[in-house]
N, C-alpha and C. Protein backbone atom coordinates (compact mmCIF):
# COMPACT_ATOMS: atom_id res chain seq x y z
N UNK A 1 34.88 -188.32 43.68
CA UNK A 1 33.56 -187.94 44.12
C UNK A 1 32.56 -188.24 43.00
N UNK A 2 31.16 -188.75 43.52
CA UNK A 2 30.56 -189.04 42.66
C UNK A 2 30.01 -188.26 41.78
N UNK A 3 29.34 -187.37 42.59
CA UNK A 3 28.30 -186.12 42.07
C UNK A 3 29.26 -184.92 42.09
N UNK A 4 30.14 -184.58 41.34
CA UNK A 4 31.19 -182.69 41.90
C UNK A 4 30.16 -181.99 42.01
N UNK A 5 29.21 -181.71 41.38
CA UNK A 5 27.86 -180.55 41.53
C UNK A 5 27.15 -180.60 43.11
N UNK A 6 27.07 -181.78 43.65
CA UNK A 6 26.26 -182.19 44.94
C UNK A 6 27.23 -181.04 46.29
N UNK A 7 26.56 -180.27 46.72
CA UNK A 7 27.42 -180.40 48.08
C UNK A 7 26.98 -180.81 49.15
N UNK A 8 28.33 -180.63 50.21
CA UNK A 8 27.87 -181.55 51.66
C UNK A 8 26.58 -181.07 51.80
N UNK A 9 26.01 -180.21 52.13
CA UNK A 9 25.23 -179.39 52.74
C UNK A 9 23.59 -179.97 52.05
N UNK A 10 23.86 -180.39 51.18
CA UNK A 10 22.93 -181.01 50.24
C UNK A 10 22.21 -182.41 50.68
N UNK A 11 23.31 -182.51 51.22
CA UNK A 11 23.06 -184.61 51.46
C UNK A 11 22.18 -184.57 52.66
N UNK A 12 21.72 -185.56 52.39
CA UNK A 12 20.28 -185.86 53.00
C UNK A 12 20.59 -187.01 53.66
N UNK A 13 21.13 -187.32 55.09
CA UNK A 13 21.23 -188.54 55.62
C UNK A 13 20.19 -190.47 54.94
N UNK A 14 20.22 -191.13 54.96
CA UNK A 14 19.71 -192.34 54.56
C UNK A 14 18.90 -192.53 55.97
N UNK A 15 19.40 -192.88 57.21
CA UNK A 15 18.74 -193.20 58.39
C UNK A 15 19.06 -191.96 59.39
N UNK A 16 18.12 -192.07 60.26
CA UNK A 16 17.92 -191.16 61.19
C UNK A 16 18.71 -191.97 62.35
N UNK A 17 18.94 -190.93 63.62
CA UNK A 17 19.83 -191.77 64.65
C UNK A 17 18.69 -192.38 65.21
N UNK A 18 17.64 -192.22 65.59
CA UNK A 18 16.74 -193.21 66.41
C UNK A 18 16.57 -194.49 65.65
N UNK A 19 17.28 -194.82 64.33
CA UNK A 19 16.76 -195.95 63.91
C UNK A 19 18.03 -196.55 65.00
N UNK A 20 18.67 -196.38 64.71
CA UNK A 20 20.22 -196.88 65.70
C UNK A 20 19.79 -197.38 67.40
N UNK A 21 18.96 -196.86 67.94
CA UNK A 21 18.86 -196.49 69.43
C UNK A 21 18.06 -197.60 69.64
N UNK A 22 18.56 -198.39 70.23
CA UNK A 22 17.50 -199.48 71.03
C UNK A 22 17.58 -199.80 71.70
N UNK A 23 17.44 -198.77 72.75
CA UNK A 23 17.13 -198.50 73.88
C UNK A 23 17.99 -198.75 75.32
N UNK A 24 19.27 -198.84 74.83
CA UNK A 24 20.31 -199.28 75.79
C UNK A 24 21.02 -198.14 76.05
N UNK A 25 21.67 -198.47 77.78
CA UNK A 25 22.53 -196.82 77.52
C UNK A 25 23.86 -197.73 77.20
N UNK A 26 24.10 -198.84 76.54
CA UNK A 26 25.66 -198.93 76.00
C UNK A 26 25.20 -198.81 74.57
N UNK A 27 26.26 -198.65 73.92
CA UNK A 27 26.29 -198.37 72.51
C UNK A 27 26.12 -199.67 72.15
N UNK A 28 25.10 -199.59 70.87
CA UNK A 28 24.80 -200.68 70.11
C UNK A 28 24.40 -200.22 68.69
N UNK A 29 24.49 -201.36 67.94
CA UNK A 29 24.03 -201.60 66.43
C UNK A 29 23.47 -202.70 66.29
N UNK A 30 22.94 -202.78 64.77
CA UNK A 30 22.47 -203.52 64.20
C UNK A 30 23.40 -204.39 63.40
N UNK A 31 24.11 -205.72 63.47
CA UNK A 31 25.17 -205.91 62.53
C UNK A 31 24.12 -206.71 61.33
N UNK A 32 25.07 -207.09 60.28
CA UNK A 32 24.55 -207.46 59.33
C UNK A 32 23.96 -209.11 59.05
N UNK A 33 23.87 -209.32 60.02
CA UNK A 33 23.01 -210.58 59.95
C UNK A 33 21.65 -210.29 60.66
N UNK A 34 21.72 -209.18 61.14
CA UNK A 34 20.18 -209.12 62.05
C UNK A 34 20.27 -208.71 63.64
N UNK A 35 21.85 -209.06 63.83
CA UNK A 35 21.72 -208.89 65.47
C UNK A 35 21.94 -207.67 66.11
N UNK A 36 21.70 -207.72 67.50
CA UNK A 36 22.00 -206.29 67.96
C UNK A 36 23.16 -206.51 68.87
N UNK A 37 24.33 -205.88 68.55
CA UNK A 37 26.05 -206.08 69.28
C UNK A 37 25.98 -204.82 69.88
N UNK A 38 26.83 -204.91 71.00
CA UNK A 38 27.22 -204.15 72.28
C UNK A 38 28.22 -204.23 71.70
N UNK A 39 28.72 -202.51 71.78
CA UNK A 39 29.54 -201.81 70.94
C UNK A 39 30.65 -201.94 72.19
N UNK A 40 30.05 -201.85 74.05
CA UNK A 40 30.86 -201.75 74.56
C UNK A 40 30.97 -202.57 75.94
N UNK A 41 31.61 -203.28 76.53
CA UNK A 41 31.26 -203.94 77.63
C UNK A 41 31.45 -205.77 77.27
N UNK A 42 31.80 -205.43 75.96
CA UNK A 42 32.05 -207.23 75.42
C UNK A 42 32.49 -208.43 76.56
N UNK A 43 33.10 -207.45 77.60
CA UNK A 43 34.53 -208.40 78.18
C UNK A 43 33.08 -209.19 79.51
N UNK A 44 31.93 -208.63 79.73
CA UNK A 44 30.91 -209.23 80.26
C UNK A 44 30.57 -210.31 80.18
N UNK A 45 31.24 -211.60 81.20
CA UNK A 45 30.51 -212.67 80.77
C UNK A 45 29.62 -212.97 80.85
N UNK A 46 28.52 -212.54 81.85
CA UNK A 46 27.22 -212.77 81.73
C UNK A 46 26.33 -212.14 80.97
N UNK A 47 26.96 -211.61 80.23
CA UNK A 47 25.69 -211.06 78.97
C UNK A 47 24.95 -211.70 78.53
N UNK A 48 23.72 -211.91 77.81
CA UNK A 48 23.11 -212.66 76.94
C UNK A 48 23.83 -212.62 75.41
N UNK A 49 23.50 -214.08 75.06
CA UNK A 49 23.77 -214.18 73.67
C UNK A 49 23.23 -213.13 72.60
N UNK A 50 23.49 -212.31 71.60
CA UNK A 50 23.04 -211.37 70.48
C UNK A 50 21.88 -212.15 70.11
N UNK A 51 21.14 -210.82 70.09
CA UNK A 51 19.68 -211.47 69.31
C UNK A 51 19.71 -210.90 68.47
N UNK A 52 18.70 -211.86 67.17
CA UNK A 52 19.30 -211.81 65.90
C UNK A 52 17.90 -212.51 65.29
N UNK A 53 17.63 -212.03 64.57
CA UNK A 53 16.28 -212.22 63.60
C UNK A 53 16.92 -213.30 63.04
N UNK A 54 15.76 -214.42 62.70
CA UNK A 54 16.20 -215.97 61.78
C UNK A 54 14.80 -216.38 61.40
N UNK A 55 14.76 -216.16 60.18
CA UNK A 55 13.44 -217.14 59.50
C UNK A 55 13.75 -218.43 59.55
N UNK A 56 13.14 -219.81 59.78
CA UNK A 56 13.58 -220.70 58.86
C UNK A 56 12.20 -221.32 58.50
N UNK A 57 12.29 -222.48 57.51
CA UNK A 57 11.10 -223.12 56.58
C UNK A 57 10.40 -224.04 57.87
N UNK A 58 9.22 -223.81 57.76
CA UNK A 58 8.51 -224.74 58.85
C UNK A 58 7.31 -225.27 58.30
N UNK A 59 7.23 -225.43 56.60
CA UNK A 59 6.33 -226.22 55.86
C UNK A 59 5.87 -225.53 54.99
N UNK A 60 4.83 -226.39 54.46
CA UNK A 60 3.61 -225.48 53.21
C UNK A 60 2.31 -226.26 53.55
N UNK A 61 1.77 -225.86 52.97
CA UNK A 61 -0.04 -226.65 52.99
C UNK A 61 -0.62 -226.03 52.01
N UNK A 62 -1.53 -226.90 51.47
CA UNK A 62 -2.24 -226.78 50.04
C UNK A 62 -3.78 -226.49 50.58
N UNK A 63 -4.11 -225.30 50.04
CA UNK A 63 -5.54 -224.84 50.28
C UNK A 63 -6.32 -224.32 48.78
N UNK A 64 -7.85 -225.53 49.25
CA UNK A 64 -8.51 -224.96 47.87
C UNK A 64 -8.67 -223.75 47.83
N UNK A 65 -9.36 -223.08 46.45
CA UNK A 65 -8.66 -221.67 45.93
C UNK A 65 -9.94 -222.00 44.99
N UNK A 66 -10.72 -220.69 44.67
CA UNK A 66 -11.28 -220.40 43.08
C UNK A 66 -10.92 -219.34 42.24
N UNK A 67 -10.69 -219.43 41.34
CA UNK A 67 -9.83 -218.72 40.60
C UNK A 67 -11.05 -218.44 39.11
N UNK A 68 -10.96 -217.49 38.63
CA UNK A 68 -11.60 -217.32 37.70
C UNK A 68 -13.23 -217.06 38.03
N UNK A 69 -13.35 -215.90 38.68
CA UNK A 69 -14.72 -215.22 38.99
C UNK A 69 -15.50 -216.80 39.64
N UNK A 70 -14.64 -217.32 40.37
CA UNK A 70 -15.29 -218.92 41.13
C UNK A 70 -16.07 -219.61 40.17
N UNK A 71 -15.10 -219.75 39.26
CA UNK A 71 -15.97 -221.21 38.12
C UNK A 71 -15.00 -221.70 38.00
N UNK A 72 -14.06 -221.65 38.29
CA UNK A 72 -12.79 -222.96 38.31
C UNK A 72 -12.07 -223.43 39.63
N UNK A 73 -11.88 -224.11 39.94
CA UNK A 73 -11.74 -224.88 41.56
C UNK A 73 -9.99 -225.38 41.28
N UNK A 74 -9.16 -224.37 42.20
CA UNK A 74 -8.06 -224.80 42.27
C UNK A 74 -7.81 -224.67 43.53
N UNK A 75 -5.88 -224.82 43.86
CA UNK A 75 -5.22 -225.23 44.73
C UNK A 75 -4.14 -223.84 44.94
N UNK A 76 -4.15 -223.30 46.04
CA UNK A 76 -2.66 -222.49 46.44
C UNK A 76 -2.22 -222.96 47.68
N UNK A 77 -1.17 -222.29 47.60
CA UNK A 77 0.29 -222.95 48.53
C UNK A 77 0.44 -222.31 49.61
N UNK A 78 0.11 -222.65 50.73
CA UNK A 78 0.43 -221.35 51.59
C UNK A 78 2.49 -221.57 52.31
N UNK A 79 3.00 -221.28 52.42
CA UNK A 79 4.63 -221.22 52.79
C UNK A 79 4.54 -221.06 54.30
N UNK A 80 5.06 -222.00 55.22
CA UNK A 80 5.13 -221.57 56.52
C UNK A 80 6.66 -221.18 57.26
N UNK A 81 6.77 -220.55 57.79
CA UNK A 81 7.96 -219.79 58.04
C UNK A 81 7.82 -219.88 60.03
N UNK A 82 9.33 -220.05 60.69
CA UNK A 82 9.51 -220.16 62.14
C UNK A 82 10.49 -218.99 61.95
N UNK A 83 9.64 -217.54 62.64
CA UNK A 83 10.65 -216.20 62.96
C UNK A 83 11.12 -216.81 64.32
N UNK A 84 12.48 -216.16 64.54
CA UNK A 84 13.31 -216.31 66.05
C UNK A 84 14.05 -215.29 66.29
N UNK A 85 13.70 -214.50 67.65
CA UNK A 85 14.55 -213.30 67.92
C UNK A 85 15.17 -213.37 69.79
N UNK A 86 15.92 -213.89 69.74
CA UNK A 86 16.43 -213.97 71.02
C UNK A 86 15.56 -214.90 71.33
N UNK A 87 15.01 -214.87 72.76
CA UNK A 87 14.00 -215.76 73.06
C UNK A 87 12.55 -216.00 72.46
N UNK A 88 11.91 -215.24 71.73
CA UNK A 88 11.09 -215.37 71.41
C UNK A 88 11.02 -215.85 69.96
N UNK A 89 9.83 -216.62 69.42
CA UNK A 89 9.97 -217.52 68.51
C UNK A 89 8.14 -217.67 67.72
N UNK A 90 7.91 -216.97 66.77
CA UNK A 90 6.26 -217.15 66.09
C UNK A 90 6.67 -217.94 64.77
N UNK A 91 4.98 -218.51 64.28
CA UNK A 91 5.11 -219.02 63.23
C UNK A 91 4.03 -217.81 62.64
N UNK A 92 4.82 -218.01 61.05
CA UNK A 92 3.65 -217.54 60.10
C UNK A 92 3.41 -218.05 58.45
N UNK A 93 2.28 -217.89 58.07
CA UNK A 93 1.76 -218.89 56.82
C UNK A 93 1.57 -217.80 55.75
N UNK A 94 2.41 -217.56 54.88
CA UNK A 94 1.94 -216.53 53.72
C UNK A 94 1.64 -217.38 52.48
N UNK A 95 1.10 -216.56 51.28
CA UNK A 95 1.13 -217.24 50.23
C UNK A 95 1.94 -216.37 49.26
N UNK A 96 2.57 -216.55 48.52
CA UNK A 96 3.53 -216.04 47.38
C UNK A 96 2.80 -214.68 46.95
N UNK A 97 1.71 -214.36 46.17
CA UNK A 97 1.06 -213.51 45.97
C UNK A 97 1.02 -212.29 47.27
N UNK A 98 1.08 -212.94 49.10
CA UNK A 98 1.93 -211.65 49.82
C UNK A 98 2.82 -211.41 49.73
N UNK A 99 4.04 -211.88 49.21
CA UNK A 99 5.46 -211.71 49.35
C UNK A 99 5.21 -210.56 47.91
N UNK A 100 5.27 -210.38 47.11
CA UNK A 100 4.92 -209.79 45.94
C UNK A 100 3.79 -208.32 46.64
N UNK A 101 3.19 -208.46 47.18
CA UNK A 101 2.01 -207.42 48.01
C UNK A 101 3.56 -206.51 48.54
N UNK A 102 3.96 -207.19 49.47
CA UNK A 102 4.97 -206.84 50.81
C UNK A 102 6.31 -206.48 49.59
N UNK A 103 6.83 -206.41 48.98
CA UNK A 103 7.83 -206.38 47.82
C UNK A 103 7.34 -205.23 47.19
N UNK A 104 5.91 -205.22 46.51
CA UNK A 104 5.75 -203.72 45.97
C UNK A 104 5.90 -202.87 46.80
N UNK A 105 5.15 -203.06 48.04
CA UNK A 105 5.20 -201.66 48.83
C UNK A 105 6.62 -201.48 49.85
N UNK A 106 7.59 -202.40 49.69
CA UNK A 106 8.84 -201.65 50.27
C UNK A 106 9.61 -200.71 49.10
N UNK A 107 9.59 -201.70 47.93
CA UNK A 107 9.89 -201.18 46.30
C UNK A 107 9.46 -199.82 46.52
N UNK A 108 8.39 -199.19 46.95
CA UNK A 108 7.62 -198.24 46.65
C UNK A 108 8.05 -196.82 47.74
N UNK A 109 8.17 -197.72 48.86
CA UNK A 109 8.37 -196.70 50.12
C UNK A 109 9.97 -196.60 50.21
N UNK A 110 10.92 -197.45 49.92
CA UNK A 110 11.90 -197.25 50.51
C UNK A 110 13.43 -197.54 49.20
N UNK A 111 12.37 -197.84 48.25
CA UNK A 111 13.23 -198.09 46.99
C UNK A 111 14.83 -199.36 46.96
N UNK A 112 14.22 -199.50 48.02
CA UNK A 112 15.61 -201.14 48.44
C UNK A 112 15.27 -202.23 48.40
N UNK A 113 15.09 -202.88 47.04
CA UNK A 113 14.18 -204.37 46.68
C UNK A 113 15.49 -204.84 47.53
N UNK A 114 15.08 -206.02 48.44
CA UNK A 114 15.69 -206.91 49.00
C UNK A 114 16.45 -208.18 47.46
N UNK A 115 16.84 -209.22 48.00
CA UNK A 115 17.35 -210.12 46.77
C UNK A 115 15.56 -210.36 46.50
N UNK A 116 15.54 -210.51 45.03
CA UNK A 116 14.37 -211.06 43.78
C UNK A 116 13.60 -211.68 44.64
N UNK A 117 12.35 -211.91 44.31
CA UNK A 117 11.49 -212.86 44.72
C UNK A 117 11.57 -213.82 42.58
N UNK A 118 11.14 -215.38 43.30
CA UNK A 118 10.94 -215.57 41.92
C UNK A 118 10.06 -215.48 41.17
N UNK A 119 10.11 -215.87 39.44
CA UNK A 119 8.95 -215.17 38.82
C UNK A 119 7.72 -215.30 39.41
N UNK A 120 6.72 -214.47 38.69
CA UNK A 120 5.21 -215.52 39.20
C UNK A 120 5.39 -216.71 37.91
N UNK A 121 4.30 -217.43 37.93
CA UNK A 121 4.07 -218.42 36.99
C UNK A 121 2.18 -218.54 37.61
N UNK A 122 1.83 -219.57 36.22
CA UNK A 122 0.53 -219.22 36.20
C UNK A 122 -0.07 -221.05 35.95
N UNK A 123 1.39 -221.59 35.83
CA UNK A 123 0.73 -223.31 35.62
C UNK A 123 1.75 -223.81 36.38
N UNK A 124 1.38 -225.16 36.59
CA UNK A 124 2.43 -226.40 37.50
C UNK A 124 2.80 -225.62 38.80
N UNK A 125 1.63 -224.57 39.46
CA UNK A 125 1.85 -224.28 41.02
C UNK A 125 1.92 -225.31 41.91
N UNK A 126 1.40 -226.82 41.66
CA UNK A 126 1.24 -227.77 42.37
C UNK A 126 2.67 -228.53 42.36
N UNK A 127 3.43 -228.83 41.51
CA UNK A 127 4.46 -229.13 41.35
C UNK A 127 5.08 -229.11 42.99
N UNK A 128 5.72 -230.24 43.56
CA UNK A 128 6.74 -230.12 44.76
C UNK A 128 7.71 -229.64 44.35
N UNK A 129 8.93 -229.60 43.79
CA UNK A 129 10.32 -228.73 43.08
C UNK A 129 10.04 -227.40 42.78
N UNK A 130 8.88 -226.98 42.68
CA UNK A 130 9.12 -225.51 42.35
C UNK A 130 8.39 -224.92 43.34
N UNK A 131 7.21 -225.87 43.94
CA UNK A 131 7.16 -225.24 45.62
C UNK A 131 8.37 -225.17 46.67
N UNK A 132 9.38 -226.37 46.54
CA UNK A 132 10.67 -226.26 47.27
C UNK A 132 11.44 -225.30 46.59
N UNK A 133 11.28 -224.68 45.76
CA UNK A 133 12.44 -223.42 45.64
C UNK A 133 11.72 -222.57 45.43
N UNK A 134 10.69 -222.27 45.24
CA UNK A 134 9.67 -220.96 46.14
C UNK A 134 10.12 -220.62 47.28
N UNK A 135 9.92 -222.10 48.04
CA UNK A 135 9.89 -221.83 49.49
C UNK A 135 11.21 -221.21 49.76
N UNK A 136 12.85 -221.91 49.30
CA UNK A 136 14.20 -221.16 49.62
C UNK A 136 14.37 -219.89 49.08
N UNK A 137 13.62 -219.82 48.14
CA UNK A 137 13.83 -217.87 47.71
C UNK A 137 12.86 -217.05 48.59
N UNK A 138 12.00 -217.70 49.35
CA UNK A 138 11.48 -216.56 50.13
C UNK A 138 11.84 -216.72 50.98
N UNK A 139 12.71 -218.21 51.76
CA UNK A 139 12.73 -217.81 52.63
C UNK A 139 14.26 -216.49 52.54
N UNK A 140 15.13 -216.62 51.54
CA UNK A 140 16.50 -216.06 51.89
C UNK A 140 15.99 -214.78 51.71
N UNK A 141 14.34 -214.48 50.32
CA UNK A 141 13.71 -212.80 50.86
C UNK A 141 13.38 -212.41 52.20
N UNK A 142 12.73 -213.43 53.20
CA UNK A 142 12.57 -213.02 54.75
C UNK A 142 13.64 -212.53 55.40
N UNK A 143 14.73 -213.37 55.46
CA UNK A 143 15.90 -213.49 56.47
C UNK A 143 16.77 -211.95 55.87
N UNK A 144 16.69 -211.48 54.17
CA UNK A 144 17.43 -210.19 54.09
C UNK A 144 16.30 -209.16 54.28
N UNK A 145 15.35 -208.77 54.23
CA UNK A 145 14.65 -207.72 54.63
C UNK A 145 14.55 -207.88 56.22
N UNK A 146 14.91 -208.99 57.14
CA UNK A 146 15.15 -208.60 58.31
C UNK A 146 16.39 -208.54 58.95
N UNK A 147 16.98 -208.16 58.06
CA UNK A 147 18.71 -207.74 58.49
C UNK A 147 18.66 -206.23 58.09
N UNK A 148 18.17 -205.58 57.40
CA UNK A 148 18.32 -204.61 57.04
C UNK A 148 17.28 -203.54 57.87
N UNK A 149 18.42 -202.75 58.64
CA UNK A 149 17.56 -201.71 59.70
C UNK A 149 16.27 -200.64 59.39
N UNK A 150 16.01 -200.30 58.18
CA UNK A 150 15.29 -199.48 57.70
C UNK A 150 13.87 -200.31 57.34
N UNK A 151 13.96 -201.33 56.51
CA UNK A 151 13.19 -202.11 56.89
C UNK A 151 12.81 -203.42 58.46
N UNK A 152 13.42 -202.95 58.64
CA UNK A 152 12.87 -204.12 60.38
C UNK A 152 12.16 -202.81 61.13
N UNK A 153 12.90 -201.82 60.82
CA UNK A 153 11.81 -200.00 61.67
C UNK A 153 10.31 -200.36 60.83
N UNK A 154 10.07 -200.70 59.62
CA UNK A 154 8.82 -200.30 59.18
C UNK A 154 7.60 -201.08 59.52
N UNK A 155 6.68 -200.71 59.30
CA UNK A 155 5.19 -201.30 59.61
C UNK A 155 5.02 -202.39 58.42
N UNK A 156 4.99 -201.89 57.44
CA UNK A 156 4.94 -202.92 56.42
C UNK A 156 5.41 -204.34 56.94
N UNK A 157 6.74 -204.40 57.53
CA UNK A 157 7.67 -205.88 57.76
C UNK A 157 7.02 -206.16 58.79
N UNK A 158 7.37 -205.30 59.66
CA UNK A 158 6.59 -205.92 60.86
C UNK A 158 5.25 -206.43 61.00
N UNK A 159 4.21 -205.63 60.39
CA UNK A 159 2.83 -206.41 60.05
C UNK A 159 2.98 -207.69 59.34
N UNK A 160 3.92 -207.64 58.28
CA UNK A 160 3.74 -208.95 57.19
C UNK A 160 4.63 -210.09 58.46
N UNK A 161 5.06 -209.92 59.07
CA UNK A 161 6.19 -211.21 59.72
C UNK A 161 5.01 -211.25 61.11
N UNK A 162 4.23 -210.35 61.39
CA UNK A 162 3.62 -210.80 62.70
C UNK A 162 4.06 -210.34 63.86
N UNK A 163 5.14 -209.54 63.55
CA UNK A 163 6.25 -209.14 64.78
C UNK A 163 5.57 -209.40 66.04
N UNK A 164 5.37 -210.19 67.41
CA UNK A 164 4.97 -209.89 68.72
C UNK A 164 5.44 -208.62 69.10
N UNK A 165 4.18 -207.92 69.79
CA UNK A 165 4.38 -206.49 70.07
C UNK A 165 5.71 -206.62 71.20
N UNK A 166 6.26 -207.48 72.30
CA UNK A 166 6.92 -207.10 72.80
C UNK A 166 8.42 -207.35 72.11
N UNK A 167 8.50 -207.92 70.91
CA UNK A 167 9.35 -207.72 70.14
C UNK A 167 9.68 -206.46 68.94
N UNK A 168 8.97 -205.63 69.07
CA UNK A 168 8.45 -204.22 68.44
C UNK A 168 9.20 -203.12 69.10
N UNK A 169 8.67 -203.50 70.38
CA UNK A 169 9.43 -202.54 71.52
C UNK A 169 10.64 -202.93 71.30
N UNK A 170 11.59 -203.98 71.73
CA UNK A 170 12.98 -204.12 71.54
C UNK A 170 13.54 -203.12 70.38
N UNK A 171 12.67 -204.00 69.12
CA UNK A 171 13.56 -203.06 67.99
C UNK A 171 13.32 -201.76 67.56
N UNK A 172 12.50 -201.12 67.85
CA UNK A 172 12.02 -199.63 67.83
C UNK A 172 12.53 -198.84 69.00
N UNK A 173 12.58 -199.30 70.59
CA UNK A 173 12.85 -198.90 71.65
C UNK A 173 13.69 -199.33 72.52
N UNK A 174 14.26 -200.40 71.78
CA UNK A 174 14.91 -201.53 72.92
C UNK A 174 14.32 -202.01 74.74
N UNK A 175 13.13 -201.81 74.36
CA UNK A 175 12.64 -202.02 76.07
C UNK A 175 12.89 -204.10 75.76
C-alpha cells in the first residue's frame, strides 16, 4: 500500500460515473485510443463501427504577424489539423502559442499534462523541419488529450478542437 496512513474512506474517486455514461442502455466505455466499445452485444453484426476520436495533419499556412509593440513585421504558423469521430469530420487551424494557452489551463484544472508540447523557441520559426515536427508533436498532443476521458468531458478541449455541438451530445450524453 502506498499511503498506510490514507484510509478507504478517505479516497476521493478520480472520475465520476456520468463521465462513463454515454448515453446507451448497453454498457459502454471509453477504450484507450478514443473509442466508445459496447461492453455488451458484440456478437451484433449490424452494429456500427466504434467511434473513435483521430486528429490527423491537414497543413500549415504562414500568416503575417507584428511582433514587438507593431514595429517589426513578421511571420507565424498557423497548424491545420482534420478531427474525425465516427461520421463526422471538422477542420481546425491553431497556432502553437494555443496549444501552450490549452496546456496551461488543463495543467492547471486537471493536473494531467498530456505527452510535452515542444519547447517554445524565439528564432528560425520559419524554418520547414521544425515546422514539420511542431506539427507531429502536436499533432500526437491532440490525438492523447482526446483519448483521455476527463479531458474529452471538459470545455477547455472541446472549445479548443471546435467539437460540433452534435458531437458534444454523444460524448457528454451519448444522444
Amino acid at each position: 500500500m502506498r499511503n498506510p496512513d490514507l484510509r478507504k474512506e478517505d479516497a476521493k474517486p478520480q472520475f465520476r460515473d456520468e463521465d462513463f455514461d454515454f448515453g446507451s442502455k448497453k454498457k459502454q466505455m471509453l477504450g484507450s485510443q478514443g473509442q466508445i466499445i459496447e461492453l455488451e452485444g458484440q456478437d451484433d453484426a449490424k452494429s456500427e463501427p466504434p467511434k473513435q476520436f483521430k486528429a490527423q495533419i491537414a497543413g500549415t499556412e504562414q500568416k503575417p504577424g507584428k511582433w514587438m509593440m507593431d514595429m517589426l513585421s513578421t511571420e507565424y504558423t498557423v497548424y491545420k489539423f482534420t478531427i474525425g469521430f465516427g461520421k463526422h469530420k471538422w477542420e481546425i487551424s491553431k497556432r502553437f502559442s494555443d496549444f501552450d494557452k490549452l496546456d496551461n489551463r488543463l495543467n492547471d484544472k486537471f493536473g494531467l499534462p498530456p505527452v510535452g508540447l515542444p519547447p517554445k523557441k524565439w528564432f528560425g520559426l520559419a524554418d520547414p523541419e521544425l515546422i514539420l515536427e511542431r506539427h507531429k508533436i502536436l499533432l500526437t498532443y491532440i490525438n492523447d488529450c482526446l483519448k483521455r476521458p476527463v479531458l474529452l468531458h471538459s470545455r477547455e478541449l472541446q472549445q479548443f478542437v471546435d467539437m460540433p455541438p452534435e458531437v458534444v451530445d454523444i460524448v457528454t450524453k451519448g444522444k
